[in-house]
N, C-alpha and C. Protein backbone atom coordinates (compact mmCIF):
# COMPACT_ATOMS: atom_id res chain seq x y z
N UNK A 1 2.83 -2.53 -5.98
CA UNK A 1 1.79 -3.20 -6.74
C UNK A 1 0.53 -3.39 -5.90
N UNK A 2 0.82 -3.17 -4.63
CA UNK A 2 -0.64 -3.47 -3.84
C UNK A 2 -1.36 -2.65 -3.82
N UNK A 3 -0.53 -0.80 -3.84
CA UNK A 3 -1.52 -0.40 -3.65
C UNK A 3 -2.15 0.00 -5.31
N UNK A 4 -1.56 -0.43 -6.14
CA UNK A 4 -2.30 -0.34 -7.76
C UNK A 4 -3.41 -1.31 -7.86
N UNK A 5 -2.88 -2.60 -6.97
CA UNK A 5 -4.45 -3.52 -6.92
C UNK A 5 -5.64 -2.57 -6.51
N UNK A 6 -5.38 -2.36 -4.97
CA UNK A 6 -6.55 -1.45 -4.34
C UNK A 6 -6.75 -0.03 -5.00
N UNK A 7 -6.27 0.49 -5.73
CA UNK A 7 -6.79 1.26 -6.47
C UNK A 7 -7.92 1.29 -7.63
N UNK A 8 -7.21 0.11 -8.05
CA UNK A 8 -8.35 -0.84 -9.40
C UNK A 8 -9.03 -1.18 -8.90
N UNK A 9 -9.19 -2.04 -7.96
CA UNK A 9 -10.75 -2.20 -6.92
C UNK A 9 -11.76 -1.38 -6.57
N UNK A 10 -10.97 -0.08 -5.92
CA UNK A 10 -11.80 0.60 -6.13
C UNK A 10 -12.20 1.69 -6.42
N UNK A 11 -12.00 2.09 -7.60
CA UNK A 11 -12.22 2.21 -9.08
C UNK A 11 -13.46 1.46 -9.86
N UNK A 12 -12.72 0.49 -9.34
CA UNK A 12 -14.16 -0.33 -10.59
C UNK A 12 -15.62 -1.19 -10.25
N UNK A 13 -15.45 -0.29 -8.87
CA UNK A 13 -16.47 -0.28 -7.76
C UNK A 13 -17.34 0.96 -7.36
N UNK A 14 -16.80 1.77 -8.14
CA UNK A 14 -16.81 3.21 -8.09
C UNK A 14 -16.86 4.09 -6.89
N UNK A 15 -16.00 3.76 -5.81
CA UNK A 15 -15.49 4.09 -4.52
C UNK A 15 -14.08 5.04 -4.98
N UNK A 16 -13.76 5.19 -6.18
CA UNK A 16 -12.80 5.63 -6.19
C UNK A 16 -12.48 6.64 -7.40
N UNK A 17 -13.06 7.62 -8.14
CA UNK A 17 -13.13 8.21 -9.46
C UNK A 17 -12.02 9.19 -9.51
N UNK A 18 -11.55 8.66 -10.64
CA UNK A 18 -10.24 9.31 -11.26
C UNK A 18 -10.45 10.01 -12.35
N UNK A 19 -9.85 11.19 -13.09
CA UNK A 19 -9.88 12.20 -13.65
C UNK A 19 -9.42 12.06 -14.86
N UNK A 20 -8.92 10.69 -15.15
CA UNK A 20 -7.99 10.01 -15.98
C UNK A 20 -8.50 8.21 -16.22
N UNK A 21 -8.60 7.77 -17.45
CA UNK A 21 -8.51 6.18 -17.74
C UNK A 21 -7.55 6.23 -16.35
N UNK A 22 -7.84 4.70 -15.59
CA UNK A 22 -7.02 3.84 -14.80
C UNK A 22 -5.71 3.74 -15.10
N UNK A 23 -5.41 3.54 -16.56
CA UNK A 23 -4.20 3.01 -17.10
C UNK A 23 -3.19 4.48 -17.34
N UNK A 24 -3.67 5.27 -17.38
CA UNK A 24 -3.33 6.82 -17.65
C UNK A 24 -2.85 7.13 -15.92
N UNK A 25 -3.78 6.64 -14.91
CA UNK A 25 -3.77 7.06 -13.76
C UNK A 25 -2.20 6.11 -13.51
N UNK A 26 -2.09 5.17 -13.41
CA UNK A 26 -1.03 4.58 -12.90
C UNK A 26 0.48 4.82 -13.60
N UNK A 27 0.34 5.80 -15.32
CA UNK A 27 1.79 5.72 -15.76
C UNK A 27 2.13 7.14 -14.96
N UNK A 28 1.07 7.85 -14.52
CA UNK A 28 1.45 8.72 -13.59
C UNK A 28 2.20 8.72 -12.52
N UNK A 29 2.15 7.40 -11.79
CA UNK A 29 2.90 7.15 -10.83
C UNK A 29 3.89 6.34 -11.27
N UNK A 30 4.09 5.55 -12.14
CA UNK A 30 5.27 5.11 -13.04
C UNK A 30 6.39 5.94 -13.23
N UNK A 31 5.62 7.10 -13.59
CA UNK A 31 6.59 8.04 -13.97
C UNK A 31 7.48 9.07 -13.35
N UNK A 32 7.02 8.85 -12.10
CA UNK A 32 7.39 9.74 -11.18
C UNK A 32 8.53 8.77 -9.95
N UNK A 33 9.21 9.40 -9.31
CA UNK A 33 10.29 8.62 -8.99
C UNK A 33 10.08 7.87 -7.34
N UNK A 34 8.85 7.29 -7.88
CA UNK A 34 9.00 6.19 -6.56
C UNK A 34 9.23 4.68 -6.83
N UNK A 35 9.82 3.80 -5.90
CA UNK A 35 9.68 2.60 -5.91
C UNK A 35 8.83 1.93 -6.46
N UNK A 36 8.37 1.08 -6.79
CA UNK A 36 7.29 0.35 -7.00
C UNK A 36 7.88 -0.90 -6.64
N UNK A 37 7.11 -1.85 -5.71
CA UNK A 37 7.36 -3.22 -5.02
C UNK A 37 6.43 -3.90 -5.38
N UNK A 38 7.16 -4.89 -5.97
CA UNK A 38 6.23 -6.27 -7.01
C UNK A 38 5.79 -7.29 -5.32
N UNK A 39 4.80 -8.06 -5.16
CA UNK A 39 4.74 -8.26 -4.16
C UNK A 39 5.31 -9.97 -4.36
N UNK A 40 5.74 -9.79 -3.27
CA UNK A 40 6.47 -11.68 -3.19
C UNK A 40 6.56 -11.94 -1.50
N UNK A 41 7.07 -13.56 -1.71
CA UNK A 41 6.52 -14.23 -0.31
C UNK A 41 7.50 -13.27 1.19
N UNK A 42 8.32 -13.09 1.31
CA UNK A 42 8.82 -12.61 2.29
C UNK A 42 7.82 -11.50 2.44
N UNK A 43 7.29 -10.38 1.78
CA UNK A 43 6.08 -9.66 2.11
C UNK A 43 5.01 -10.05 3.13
N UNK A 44 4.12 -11.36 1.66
CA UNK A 44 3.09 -12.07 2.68
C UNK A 44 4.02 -12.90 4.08
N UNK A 45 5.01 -13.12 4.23
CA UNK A 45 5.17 -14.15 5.25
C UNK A 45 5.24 -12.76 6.46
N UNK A 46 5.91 -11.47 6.50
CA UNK A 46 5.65 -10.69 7.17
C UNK A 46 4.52 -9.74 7.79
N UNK A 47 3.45 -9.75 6.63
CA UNK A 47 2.28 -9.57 6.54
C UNK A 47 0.68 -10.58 7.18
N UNK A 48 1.58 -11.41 7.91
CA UNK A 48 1.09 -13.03 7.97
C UNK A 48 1.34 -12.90 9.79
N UNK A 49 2.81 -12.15 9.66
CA UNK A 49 2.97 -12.20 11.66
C UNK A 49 2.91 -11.01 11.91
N UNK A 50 1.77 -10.13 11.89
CA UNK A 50 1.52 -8.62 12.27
C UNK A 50 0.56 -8.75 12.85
N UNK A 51 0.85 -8.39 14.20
CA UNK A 51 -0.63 -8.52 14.78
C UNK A 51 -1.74 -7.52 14.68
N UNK A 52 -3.01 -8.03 14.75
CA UNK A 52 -4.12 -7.32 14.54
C UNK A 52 -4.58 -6.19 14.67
N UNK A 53 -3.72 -5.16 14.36
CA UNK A 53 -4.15 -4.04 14.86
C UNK A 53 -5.00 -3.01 13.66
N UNK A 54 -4.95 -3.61 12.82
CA UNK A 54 -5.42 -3.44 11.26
C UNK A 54 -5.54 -4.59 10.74
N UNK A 55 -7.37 -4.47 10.09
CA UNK A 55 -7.66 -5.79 9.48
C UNK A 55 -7.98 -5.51 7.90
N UNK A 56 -7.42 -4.61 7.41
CA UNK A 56 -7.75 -4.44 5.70
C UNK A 56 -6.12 -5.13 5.51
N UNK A 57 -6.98 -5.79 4.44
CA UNK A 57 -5.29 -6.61 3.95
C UNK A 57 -4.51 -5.83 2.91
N UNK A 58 -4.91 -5.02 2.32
CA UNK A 58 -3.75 -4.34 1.15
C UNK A 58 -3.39 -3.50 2.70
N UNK A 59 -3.76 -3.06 3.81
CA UNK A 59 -3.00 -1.96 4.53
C UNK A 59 -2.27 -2.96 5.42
N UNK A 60 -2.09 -4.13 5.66
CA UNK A 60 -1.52 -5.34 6.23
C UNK A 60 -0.06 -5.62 4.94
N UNK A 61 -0.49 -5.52 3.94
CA UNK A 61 0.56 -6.44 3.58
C UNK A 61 1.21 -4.58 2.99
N UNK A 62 0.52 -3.71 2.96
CA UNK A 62 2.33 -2.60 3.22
C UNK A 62 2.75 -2.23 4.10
N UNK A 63 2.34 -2.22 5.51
CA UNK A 63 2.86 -2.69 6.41
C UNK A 63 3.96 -3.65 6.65
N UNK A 64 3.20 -5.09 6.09
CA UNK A 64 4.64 -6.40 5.76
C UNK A 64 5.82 -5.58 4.98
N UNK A 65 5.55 -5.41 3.91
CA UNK A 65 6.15 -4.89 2.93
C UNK A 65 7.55 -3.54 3.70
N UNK A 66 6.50 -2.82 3.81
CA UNK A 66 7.64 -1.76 4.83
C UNK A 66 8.25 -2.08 5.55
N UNK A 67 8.05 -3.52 6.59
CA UNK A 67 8.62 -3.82 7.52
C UNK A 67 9.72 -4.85 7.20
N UNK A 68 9.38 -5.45 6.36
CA UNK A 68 10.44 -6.37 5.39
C UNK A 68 11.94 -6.02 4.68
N UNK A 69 10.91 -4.59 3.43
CA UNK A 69 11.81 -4.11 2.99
C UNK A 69 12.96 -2.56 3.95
N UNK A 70 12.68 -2.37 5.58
CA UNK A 70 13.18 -1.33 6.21
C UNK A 70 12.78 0.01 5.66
N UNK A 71 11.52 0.32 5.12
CA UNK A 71 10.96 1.40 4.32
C UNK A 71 10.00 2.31 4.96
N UNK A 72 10.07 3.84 4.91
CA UNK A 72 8.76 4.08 5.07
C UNK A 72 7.56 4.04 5.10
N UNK A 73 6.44 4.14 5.50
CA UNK A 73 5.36 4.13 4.67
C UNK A 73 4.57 5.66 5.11
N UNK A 74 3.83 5.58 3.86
CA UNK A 74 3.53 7.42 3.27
C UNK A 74 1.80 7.11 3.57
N UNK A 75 1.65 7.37 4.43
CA UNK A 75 -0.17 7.73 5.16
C UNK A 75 -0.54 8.64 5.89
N UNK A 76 -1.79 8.91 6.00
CA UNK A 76 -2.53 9.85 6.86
C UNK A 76 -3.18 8.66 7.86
N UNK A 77 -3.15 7.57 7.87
CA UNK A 77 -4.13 6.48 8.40
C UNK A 77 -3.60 6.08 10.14
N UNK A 78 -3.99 6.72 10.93
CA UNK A 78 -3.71 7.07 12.19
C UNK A 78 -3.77 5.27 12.80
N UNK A 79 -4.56 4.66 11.92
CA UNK A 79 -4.41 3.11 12.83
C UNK A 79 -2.69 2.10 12.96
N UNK A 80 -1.95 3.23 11.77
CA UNK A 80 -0.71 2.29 10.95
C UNK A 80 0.05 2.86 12.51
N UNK A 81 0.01 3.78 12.92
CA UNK A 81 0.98 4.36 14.28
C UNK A 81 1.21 2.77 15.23
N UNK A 82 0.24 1.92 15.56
CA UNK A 82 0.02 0.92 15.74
C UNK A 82 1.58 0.02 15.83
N UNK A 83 1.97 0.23 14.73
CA UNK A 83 2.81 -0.62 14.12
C UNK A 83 4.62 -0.32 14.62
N UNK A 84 5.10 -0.94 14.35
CA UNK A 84 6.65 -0.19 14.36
C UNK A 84 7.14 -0.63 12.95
N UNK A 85 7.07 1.06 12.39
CA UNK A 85 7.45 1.01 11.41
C UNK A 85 7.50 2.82 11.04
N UNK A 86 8.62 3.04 10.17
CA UNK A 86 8.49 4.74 10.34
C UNK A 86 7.68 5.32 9.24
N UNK A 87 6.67 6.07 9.74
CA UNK A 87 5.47 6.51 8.68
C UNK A 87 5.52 8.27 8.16
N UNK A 88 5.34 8.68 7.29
CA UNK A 88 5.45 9.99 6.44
C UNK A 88 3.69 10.27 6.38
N UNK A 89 4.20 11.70 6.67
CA UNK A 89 2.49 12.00 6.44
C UNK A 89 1.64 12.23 7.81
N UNK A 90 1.54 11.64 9.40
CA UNK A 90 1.10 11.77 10.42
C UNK A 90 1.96 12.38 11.24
């Protein structure tokens, strides 16, 4: 769900143009067989003791999130290496 927030952000900031309505854009990923993680407090409370090595908060709290739930996370974003946590994509 976080990163569907930051998508709608920006989107509707126009930092972000999709090829598709928003709502069209996301049953796309609905539909396809990934997880989707509703966000709740064990997230933020993990997302809360990560130290600073990244200061955008949707990339902070999947970080928490990955590190919480023992999960990958799927980036090209060379700052997440930072972290201990196992990443897809770098």
């Amino acid at each position: 769900m976080v990163s569907f927030w930051e998508i709608g952000l920006k989107h509707s900031i126009g930092k972000l143009p999709l090829r598709m309505p928003l709502d069209a854009f996301f049953n796309t990923i609905t539909d396809a067989p990934f997880q989707i993680l509703p966000l709740e407090r064990p997230h933020i409370v993990a997302a809360s003791a990560l130290p600073l090595h990244h200061r955008d908060p949707f990339d902070r709290m999947l970080v928490g999130q990955a590190k919480h739930e023992g999960m990958q996370l799927i980036t090209v974003d060379a700052q997440f290496r930072a972290y201990d946590i196992p990443l897809i994509g770098l």
